[in-house]
PDB file of N, CA and C in Angstrom:
ATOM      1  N   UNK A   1       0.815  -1.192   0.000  1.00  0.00           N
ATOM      2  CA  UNK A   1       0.000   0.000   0.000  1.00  0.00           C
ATOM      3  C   UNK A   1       0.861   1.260   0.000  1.00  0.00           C
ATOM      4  N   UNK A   2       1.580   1.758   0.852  1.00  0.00           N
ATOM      5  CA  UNK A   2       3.138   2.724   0.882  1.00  0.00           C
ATOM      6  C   UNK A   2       4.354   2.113  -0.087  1.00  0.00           C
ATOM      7  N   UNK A   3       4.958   3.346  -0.472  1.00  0.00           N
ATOM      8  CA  UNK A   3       5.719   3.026  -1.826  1.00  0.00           C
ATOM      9  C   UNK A   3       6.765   2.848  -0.977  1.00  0.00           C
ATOM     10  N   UNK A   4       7.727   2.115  -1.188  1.00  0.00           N
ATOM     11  CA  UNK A   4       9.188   2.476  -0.626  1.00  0.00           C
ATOM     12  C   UNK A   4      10.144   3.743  -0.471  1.00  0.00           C
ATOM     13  N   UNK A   5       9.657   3.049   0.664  1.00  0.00           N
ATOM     14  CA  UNK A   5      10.981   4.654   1.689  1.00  0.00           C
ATOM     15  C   UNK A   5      12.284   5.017   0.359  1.00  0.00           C
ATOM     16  N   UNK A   6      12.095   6.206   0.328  1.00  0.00           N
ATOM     17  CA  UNK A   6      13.669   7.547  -0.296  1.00  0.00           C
ATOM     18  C   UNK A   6      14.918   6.782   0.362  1.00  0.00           C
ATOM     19  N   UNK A   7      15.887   6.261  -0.025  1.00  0.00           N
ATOM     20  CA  UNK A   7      16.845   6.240   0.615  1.00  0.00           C
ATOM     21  C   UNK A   7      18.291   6.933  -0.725  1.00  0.00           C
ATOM     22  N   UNK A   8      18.987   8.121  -0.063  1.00  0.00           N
ATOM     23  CA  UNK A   8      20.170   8.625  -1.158  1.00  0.00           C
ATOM     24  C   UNK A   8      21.458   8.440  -0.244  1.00  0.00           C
ATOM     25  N   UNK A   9      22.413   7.870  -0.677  1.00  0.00           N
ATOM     26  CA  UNK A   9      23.765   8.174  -0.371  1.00  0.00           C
ATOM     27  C   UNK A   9      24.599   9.569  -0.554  1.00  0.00           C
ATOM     28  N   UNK A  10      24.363  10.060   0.960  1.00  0.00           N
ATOM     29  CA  UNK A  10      25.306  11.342   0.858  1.00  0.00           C
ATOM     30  C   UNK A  10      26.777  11.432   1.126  1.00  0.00           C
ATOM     31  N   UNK A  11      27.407  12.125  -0.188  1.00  0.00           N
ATOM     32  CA  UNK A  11      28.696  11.983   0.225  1.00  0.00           C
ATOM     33  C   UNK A  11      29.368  13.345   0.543  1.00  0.00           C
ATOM     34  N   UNK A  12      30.246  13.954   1.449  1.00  0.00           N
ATOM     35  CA  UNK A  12      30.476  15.335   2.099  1.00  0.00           C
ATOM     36  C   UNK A  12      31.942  15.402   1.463  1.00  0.00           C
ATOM     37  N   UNK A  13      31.364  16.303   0.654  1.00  0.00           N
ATOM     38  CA  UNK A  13      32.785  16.499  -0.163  1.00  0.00           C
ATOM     39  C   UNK A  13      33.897  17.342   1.059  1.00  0.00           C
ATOM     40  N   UNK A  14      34.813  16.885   0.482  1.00  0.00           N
ATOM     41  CA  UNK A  14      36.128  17.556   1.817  1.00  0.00           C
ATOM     42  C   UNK A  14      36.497  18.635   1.751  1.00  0.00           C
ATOM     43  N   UNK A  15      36.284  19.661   0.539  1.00  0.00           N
ATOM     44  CA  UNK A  15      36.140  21.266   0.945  1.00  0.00           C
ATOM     45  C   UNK A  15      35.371  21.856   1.514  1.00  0.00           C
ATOM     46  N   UNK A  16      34.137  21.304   1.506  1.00  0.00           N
ATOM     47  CA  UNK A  16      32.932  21.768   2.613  1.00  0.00           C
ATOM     48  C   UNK A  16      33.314  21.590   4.142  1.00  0.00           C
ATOM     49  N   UNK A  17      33.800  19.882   4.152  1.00  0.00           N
ATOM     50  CA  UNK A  17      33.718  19.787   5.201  1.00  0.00           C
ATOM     51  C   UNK A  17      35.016  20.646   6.063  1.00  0.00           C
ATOM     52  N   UNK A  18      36.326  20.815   5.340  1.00  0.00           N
ATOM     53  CA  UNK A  18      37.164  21.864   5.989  1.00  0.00           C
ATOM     54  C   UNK A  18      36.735  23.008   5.569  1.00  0.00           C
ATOM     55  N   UNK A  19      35.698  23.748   4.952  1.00  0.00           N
ATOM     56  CA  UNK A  19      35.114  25.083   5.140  1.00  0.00           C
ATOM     57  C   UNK A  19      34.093  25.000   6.445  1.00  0.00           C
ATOM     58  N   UNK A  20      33.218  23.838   6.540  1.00  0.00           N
ATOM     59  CA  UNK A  20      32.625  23.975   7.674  1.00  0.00           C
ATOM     60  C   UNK A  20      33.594  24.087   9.230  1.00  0.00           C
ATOM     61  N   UNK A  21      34.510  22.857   9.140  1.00  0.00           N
ATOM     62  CA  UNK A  21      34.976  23.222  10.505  1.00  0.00           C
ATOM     63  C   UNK A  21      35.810  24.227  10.947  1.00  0.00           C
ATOM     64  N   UNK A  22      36.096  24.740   9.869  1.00  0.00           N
ATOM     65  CA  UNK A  22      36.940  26.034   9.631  1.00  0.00           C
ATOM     66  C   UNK A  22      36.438  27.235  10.297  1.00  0.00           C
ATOM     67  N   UNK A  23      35.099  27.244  10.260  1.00  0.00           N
ATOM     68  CA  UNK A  23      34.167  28.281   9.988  1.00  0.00           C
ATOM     69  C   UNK A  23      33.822  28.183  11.293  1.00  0.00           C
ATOM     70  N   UNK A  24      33.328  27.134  12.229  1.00  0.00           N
ATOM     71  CA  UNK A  24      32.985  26.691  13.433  1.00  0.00           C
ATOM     72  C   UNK A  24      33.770  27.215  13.905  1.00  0.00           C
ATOM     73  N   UNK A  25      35.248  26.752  13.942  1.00  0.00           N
ATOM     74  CA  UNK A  25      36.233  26.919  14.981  1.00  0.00           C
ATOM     75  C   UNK A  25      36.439  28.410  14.874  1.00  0.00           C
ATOM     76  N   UNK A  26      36.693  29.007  14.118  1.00  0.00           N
ATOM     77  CA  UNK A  26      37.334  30.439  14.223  1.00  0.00           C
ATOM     78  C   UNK A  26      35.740  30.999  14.920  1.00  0.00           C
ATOM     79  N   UNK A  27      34.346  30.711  14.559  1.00  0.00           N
ATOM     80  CA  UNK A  27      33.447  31.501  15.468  1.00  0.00           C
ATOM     81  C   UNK A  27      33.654  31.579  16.825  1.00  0.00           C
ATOM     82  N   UNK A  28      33.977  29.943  17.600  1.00  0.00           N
ATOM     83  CA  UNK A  28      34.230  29.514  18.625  1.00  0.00           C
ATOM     84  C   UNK A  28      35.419  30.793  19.571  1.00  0.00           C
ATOM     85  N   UNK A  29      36.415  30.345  18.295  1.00  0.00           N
ATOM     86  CA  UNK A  29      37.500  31.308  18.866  1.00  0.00           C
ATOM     87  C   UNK A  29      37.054  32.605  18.779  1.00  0.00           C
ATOM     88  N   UNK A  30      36.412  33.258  17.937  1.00  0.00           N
ATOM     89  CA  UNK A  30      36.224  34.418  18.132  1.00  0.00           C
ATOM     90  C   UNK A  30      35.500  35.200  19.315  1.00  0.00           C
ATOM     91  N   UNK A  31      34.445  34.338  19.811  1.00  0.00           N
ATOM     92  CA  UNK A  31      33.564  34.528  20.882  1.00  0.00           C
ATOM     93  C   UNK A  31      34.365  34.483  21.920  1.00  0.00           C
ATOM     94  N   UNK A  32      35.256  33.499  22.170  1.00  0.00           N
ATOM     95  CA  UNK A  32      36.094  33.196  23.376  1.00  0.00           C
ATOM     96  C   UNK A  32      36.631  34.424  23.383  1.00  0.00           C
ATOM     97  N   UNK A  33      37.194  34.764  22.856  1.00  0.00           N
ATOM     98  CA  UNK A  33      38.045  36.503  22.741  1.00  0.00           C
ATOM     99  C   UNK A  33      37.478  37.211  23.017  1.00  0.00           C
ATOM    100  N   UNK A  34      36.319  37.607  22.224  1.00  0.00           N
ATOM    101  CA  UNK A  34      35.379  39.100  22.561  1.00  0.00           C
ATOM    102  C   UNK A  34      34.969  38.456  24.043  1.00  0.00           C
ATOM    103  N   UNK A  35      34.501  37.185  24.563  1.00  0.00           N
ATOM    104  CA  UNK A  35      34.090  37.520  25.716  1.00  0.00           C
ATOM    105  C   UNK A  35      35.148  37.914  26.492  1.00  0.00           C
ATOM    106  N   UNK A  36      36.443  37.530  26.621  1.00  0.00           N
ATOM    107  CA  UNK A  36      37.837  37.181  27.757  1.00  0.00           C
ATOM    108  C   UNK A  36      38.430  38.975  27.253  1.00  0.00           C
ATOM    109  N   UNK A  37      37.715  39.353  26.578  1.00  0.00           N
ATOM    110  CA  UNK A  37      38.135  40.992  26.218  1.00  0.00           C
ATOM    111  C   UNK A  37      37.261  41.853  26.478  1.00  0.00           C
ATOM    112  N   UNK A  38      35.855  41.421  27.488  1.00  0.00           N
ATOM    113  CA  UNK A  38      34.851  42.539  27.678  1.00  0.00           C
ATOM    114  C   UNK A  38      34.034  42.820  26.175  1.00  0.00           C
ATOM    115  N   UNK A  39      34.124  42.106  25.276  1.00  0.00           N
ATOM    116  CA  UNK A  39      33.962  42.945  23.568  1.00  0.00           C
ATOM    117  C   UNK A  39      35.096  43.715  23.446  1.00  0.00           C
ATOM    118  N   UNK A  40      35.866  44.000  23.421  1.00  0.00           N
ATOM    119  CA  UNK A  40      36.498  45.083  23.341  1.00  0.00           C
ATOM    120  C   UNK A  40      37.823  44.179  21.908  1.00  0.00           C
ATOM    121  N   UNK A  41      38.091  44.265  21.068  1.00  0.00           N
ATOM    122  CA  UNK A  41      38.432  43.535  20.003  1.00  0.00           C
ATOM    123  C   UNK A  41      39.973  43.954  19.486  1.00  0.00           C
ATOM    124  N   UNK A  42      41.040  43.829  19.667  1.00  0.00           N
ATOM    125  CA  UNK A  42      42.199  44.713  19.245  1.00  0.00           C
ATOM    126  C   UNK A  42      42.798  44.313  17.987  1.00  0.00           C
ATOM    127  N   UNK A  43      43.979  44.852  17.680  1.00  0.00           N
ATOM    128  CA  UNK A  43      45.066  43.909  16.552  1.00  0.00           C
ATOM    129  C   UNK A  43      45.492  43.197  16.028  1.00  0.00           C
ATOM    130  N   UNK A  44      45.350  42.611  17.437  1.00  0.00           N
ATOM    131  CA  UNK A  44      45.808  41.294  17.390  1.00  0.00           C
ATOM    132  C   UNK A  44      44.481  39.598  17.565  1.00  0.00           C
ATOM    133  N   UNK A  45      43.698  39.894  17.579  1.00  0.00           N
ATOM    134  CA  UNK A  45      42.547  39.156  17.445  1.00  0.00           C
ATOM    135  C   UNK A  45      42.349  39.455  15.593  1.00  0.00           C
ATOM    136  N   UNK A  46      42.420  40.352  15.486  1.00  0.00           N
ATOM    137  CA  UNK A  46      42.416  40.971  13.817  1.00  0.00           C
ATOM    138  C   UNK A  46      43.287  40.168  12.796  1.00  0.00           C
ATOM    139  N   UNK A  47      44.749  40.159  13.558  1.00  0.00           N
ATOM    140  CA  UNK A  47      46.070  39.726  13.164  1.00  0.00           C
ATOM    141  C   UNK A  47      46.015  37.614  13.151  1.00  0.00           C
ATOM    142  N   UNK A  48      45.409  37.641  13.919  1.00  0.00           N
ATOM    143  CA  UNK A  48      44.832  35.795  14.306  1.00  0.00           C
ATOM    144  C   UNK A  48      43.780  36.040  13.116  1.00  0.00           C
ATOM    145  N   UNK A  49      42.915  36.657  13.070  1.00  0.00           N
ATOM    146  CA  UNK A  49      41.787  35.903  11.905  1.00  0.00           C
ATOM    147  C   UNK A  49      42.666  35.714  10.458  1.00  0.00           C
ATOM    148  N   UNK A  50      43.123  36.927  10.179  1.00  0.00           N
ATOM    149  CA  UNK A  50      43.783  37.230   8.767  1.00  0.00           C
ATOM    150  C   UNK A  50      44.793  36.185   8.728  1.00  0.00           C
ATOM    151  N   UNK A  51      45.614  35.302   9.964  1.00  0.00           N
ATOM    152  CA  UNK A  51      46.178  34.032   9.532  1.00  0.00           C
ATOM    153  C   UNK A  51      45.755  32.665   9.186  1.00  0.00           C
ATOM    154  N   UNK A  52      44.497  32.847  10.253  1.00  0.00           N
ATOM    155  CA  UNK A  52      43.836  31.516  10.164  1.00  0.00           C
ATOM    156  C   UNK A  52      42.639  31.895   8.929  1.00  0.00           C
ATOM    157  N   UNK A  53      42.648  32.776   8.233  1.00  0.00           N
ATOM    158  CA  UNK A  53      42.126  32.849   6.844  1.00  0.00           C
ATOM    159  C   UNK A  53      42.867  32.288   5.942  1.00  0.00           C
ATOM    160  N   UNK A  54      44.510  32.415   5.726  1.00  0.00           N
ATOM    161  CA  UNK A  54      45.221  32.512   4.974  1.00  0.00           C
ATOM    162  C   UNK A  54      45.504  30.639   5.350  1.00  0.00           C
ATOM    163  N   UNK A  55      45.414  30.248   6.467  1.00  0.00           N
ATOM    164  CA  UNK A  55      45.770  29.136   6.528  1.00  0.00           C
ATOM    165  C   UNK A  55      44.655  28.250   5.684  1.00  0.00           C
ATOM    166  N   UNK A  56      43.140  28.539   6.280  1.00  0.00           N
ATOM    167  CA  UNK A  56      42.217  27.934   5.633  1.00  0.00           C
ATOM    168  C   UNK A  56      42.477  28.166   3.575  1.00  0.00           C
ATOM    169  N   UNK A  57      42.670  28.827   3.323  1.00  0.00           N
ATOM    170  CA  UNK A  57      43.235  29.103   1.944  1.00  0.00           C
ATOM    171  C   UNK A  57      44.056  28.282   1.181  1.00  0.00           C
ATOM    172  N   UNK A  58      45.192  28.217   2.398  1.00  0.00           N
ATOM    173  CA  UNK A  58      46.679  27.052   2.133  1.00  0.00           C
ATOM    174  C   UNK A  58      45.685  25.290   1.969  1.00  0.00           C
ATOM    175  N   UNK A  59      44.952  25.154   2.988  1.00  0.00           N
ATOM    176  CA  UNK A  59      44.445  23.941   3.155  1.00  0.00           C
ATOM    177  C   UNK A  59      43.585  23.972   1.803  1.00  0.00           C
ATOM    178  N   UNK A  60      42.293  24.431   1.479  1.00  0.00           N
ATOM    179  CA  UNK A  60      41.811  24.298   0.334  1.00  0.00           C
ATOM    180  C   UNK A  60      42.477  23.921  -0.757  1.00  0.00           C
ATOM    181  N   UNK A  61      43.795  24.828  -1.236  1.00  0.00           N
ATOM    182  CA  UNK A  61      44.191  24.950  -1.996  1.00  0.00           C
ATOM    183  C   UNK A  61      44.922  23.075  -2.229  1.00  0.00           C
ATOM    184  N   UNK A  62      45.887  22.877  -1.110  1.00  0.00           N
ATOM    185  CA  UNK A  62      45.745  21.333  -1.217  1.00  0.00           C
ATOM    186  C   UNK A  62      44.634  20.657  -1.442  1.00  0.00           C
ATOM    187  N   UNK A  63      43.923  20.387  -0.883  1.00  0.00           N
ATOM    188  CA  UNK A  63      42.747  19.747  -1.228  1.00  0.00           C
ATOM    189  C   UNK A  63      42.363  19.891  -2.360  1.00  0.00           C
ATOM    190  N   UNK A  64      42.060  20.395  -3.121  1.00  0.00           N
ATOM    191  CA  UNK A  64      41.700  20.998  -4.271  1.00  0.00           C
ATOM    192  C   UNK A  64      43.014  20.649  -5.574  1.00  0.00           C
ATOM    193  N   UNK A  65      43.852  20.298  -4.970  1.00  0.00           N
ATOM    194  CA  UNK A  65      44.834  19.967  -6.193  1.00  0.00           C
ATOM    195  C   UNK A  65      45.230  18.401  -5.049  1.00  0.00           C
ATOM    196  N   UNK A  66      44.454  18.248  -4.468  1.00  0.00           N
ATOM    197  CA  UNK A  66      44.829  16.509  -4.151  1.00  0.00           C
ATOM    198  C   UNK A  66      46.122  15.834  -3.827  1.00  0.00           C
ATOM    199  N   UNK A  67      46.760  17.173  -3.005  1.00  0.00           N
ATOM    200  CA  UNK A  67      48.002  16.524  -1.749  1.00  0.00           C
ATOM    201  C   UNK A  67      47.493  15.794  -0.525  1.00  0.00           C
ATOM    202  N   UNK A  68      46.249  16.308  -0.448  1.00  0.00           N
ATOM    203  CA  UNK A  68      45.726  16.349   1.154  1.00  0.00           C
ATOM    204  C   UNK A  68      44.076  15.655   0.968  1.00  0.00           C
ATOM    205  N   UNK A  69      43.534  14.856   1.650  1.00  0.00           N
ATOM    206  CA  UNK A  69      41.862  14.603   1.260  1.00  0.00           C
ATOM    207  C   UNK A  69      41.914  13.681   0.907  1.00  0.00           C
TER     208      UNK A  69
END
């Protein structure tokens, strides 16, 4: 009487998934800071994102040419 259940195989491609945890962690870290700083946000919290941007960049970029993944 019911048709058979949807079933799809999802597969999480590995730039997502290091854009997602990428993305997590630096929020994480970011909050930890603004709170342990009152909000108050300086240079060097500035100076940490713009590396761990550049790092997430480095990583893609492997991945994406298939050293790494």
């Amino acid at each position: 009487m019911f048709p058979e259940p949807f079933t799809a195989n999802v597969e999480v491609d590995p730039l997502l998934a290091n854009a997602l945890a990428f993305q997590a962690g630096v929020c994480v870290l970011l909050l930890v800071a603004a709170a342990a700083s009152k909000f108050v946000l300086g240079r060097g919290v500035a100076a940490t994102l713009v590396i761990l941007y550049v790092c997430f960049l480095a990583l893609c970029l492997l991945i994406g040419l298939g050293v790494l993944g």
